[in-house]
Protein backbone atom coordinates (compact mmCIF):
# COMPACT_ATOMS: atom_id res chain seq x y z
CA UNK A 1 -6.23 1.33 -19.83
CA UNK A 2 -2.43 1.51 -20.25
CA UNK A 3 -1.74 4.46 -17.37
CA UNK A 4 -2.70 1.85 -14.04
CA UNK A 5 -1.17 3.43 -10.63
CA UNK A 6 -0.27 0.24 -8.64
CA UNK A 7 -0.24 1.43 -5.31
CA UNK A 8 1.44 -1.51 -3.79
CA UNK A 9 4.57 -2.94 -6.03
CA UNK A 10 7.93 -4.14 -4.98
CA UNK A 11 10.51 -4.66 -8.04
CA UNK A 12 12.57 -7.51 -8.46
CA UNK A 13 14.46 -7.43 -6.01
CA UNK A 14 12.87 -5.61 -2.94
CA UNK A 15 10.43 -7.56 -0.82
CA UNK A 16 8.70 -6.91 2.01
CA UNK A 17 8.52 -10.74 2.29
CA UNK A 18 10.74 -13.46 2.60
CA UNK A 19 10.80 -15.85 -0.67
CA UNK A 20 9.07 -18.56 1.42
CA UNK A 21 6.66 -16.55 2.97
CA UNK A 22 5.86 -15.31 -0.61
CA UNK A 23 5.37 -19.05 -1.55
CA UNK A 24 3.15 -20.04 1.22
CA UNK A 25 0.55 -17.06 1.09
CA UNK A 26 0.50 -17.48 -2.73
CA UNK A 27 -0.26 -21.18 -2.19
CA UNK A 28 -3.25 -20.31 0.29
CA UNK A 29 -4.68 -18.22 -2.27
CA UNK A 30 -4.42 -20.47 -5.06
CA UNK A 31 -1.79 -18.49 -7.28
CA UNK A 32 0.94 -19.16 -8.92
CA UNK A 33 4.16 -16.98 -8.87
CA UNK A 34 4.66 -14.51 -11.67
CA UNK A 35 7.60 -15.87 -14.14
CA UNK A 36 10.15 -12.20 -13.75
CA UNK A 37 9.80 -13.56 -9.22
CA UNK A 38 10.70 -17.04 -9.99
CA UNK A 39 13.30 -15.73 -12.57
CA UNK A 40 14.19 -13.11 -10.74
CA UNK A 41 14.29 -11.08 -13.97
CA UNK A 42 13.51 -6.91 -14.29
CA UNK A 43 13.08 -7.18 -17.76
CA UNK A 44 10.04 -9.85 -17.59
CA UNK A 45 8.90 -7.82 -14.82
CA UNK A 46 8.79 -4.84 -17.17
CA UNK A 47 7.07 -7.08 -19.83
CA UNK A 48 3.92 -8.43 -17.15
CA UNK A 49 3.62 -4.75 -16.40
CA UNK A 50 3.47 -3.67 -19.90
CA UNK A 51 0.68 -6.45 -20.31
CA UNK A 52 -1.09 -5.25 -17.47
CA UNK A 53 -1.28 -1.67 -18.23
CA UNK A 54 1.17 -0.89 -15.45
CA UNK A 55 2.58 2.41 -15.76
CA UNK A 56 3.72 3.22 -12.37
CA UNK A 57 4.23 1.43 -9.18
CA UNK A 58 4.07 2.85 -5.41
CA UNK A 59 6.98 1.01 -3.58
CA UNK A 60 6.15 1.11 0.03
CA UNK A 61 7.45 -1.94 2.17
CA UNK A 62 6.83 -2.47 5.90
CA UNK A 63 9.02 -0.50 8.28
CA UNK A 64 12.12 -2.07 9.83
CA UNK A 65 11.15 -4.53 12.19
CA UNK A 66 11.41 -8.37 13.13
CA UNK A 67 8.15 -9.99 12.99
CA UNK A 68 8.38 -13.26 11.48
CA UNK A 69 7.94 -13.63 7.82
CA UNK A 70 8.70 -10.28 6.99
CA UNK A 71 12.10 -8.88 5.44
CA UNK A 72 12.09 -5.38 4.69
CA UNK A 73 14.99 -4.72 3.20
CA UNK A 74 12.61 -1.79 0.76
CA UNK A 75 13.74 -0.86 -2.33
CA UNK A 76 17.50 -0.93 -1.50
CA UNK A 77 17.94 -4.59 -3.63
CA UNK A 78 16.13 -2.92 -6.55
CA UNK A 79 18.31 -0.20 -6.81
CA UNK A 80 19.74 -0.42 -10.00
CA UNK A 81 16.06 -1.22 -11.51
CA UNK A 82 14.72 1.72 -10.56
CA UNK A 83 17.66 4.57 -11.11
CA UNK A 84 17.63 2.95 -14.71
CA UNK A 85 13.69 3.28 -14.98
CA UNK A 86 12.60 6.45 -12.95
CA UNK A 87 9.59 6.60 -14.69
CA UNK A 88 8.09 4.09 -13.95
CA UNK A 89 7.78 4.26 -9.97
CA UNK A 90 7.64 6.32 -7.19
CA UNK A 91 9.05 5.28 -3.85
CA UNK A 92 8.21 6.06 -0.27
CA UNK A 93 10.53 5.93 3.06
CA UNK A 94 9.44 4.12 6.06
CA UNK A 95 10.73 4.61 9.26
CA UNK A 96 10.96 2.92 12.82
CA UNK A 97 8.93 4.83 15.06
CA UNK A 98 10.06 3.45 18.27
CA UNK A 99 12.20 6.68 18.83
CA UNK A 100 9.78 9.01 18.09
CA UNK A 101 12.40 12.37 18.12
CA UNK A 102 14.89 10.26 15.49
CA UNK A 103 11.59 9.19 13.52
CA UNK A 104 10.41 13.16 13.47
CA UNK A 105 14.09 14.12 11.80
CA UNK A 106 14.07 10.95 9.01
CA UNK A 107 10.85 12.30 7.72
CA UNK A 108 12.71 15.87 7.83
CA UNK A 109 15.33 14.66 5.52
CA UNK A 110 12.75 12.53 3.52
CA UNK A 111 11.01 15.85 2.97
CA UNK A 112 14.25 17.74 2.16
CA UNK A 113 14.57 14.80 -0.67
CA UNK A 114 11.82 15.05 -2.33
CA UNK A 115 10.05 11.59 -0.89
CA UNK A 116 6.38 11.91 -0.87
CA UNK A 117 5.07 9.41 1.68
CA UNK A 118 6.16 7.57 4.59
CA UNK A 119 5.26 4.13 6.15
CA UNK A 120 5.16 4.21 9.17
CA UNK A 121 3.51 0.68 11.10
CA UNK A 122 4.11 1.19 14.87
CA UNK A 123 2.44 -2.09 15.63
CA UNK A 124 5.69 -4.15 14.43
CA UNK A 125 8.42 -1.31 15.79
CA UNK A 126 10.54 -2.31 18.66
CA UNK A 127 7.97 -0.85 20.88
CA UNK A 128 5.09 -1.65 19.39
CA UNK A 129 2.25 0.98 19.79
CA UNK A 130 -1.32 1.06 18.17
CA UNK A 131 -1.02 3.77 15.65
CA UNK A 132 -3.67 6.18 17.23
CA UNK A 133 -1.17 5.84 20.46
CA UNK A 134 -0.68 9.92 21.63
CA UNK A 135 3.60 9.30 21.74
CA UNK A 136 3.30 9.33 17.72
CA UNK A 137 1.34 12.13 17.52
CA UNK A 138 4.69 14.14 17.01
CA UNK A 139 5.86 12.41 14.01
CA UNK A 140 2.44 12.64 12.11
CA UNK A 141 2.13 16.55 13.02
CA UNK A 142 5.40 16.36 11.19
CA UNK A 143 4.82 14.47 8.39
CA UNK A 144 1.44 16.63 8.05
CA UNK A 145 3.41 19.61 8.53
CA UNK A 146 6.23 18.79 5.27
CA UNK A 147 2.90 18.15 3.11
CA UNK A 148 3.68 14.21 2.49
CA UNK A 149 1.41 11.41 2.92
CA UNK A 150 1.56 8.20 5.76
CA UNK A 151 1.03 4.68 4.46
CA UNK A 152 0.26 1.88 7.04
CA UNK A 153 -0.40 -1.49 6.59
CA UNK A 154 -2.96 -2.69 8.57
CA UNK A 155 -4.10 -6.62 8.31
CA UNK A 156 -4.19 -9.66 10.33
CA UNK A 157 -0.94 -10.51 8.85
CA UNK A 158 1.01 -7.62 10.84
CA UNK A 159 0.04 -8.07 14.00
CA UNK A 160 1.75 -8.83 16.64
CA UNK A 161 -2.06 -8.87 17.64
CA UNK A 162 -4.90 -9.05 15.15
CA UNK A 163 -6.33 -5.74 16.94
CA UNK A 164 -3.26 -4.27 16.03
CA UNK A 165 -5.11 -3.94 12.33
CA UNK A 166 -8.52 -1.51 13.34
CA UNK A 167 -9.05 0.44 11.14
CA UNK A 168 -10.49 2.65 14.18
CA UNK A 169 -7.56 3.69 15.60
CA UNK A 170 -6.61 5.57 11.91
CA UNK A 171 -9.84 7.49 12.43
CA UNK A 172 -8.73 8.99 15.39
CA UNK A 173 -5.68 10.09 13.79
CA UNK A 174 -7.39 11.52 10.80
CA UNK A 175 -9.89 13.25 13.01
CA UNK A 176 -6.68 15.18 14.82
CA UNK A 177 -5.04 15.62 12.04
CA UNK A 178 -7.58 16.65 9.08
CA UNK A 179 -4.45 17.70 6.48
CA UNK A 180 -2.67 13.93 6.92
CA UNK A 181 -3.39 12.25 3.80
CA UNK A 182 -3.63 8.80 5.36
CA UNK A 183 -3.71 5.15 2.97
CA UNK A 184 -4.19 2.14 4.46
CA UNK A 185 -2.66 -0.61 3.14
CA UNK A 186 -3.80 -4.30 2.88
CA UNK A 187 -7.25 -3.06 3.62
CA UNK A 188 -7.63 -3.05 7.42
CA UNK A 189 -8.90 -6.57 6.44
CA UNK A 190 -10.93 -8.55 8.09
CA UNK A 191 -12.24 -5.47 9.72
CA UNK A 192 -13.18 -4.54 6.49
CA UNK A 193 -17.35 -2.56 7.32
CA UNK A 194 -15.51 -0.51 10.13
CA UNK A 195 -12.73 0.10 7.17
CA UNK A 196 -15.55 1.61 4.40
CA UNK A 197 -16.76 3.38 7.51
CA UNK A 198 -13.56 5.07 8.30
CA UNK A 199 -13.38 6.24 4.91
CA UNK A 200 -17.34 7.26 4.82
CA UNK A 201 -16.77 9.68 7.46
CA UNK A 202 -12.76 10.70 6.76
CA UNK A 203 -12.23 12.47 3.55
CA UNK A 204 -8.46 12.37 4.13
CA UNK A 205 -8.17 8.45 4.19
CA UNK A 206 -7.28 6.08 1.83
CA UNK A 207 -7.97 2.24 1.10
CA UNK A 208 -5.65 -0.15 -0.99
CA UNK A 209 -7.05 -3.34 -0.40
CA UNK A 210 -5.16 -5.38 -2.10
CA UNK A 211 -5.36 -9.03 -2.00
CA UNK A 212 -8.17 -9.20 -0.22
CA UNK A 213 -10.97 -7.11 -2.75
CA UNK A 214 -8.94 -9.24 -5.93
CA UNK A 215 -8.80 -13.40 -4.90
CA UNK A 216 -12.42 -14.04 -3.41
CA UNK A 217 -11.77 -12.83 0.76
CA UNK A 218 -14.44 -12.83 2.83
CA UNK A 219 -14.96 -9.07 2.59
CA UNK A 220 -14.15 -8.80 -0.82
CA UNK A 221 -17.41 -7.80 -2.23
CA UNK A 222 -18.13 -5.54 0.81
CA UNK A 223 -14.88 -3.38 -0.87
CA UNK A 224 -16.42 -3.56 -4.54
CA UNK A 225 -19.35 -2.28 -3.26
CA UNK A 226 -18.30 0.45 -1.50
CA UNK A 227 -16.20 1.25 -4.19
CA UNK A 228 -19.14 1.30 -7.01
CA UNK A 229 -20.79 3.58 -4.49
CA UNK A 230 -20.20 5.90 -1.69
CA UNK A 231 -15.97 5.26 -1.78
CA UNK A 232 -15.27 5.35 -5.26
CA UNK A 233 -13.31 8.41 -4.80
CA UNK A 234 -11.14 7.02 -1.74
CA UNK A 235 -10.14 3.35 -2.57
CA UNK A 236 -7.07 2.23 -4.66
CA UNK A 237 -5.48 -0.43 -7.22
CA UNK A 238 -2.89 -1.68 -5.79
CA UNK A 239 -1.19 -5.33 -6.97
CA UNK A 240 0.54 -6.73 -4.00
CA UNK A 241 3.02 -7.75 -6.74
CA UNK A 242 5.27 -10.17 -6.44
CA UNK A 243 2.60 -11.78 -3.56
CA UNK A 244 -0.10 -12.00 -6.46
CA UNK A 245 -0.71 -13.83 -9.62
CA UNK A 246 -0.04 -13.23 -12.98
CA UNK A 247 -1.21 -9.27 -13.70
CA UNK A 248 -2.80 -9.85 -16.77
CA UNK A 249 -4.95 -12.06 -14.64
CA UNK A 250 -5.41 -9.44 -12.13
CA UNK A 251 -6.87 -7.05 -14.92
CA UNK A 252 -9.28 -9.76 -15.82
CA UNK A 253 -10.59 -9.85 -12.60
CA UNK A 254 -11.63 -6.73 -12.70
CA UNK A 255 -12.89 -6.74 -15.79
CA UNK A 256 -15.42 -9.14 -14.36
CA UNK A 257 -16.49 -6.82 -12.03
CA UNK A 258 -18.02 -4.88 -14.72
CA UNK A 259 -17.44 -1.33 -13.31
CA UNK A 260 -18.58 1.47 -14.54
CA UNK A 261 -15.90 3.00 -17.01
CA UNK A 262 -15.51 6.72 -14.92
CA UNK A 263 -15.41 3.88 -11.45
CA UNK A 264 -12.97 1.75 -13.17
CA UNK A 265 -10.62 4.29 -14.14
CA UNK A 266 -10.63 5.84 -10.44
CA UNK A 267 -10.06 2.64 -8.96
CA UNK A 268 -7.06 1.99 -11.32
CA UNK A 269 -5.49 5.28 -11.68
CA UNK A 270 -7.52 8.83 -10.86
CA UNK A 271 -7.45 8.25 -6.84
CA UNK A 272 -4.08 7.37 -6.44
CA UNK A 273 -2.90 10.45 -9.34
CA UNK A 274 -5.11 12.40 -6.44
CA UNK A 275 -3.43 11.08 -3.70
CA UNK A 276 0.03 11.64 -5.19
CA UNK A 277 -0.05 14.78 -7.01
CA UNK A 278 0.27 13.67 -10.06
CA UNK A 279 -0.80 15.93 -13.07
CA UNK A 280 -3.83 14.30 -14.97
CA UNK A 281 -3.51 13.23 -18.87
């Protein structure tokens, strides 16, 4: 396949990250750092895509916020990469929900601009708030109501509090709001049975798990099976890049999976075409 969605890519230059927390998760999962991260370089980035049979990438970065590790600054330092390549990736706002009234008029103007999703991760906000918590229940009527899609992280790794990451508390927002389009990223993990359960019983919820289905989490074969059965339709490639290893090594991996072809080529590009809109080959 050369037409792979990644559903979780930063470009040189954006992180969600800083460089040394980069380095330091990488190291716990055994991985090295691509070459275009260390070398900061676009056009080696363009090349390991290329490899990879990465057409598109989903930029979506953590809201504003000041948990440690984490340094948001989006897809502002990539700016040049992607006015110059347009093609090649889609980008998504985030806001910080803590003011819930100047939240609801960001996603207006997102809207009016053509954006198609919004993170939003209330967890790490100033005021931190669950994300079924009733005082956002404004902003996602609104985000419902201008047709785009919400992206949260949810993983141990947010926090403040690993509870912070159930995937339960998404259910109750898809239950209330049955036309939100809802993709969680990072996989909910480790909560990841009540995650495939969420998505069992919510039609309108999405999985990117990330990481943890690719480098051998506990978990990670929980995902692949739910995916080669009753979630195929609902759970999404997405890279992590630049906090993964080399992508041609990524495809390999699931290559070993030995999917079947119509299972592969949801995972890796039909669900998140779905999910975005996109207009199939």
């Amino acid at each position: 396949m050369n037409d792979v969605i990644d559903f979780r890519f930063r470009p040189v230059g954006s992180q969600s990250w800083t460089r040394d927390t980069t380095f330091h998760y990488l190291k716990r999962m055994g991985l090295e750092a691509t070459p275009s991260f260390l070398q900061q370089s676009p056009d080696l980035m363009f090349e390991e895509m290329k490899a990879a049979g990465i057409a598109l990438g989903v930029i979506g970065v953590p809201g504003p916020t000041e948990i440690r590790g984490l340094d948001p600054i989006g897809a502002s330092g990539s700016q040049d990469v992607i006015d110059d390549h347009p093609e090649m990736f889609i980008r998504f706002g985030s806001v910080e929900p803590s003011d819930v009234d100047e939240a609801v008029g960001e996603v207006r103007q997102m809207a009016a601009a053509g954006i198609a999703g919004v993170t939003i991760d209330p967890s790490t906000a100033k005021v931190s708030r669950q994300f079924h918590d009733r005082a956002l229940y404004p902003l996602y009527e609104q985000v419902q109501e201008c047709g785009m899609l919400v992206t949260t992280t949810q993983s141990c790794l947010l926090g403040p509090y690993m509870d912070d990451c159930r995937p339960e508390y998404v259910d109750h927002v898809a239950t209330d709001f049955p036309d939100l389009t809802i993709v969680i990223q990072h996989g909910s993990w480790p909560y990841v049975l009540e995650a495939i359960g969420v998505l069992y019983k919510q039609p309108n919820v999405f999985l990117v798990p990330g990481q943890y289905v690719h480098y051998g989490f506990a978990g990670s074969n929980e995902y692949i099976h739910a995916l080669r059965h009753q979630c195929q339709d609902q759970i999404i490639f997405g890279s992590v890049y630049p906090n993964c290893g080399s992508l041609t090594d990524l495809r390999k991996t699931i290559d070993e999976w030995k999917l079947p072809a119509d299972v592969e080529r949801k995972y890796l590009h039909d669900n998140a075409a779905r999910v975005l809109s996109l207009a199939s080959p």
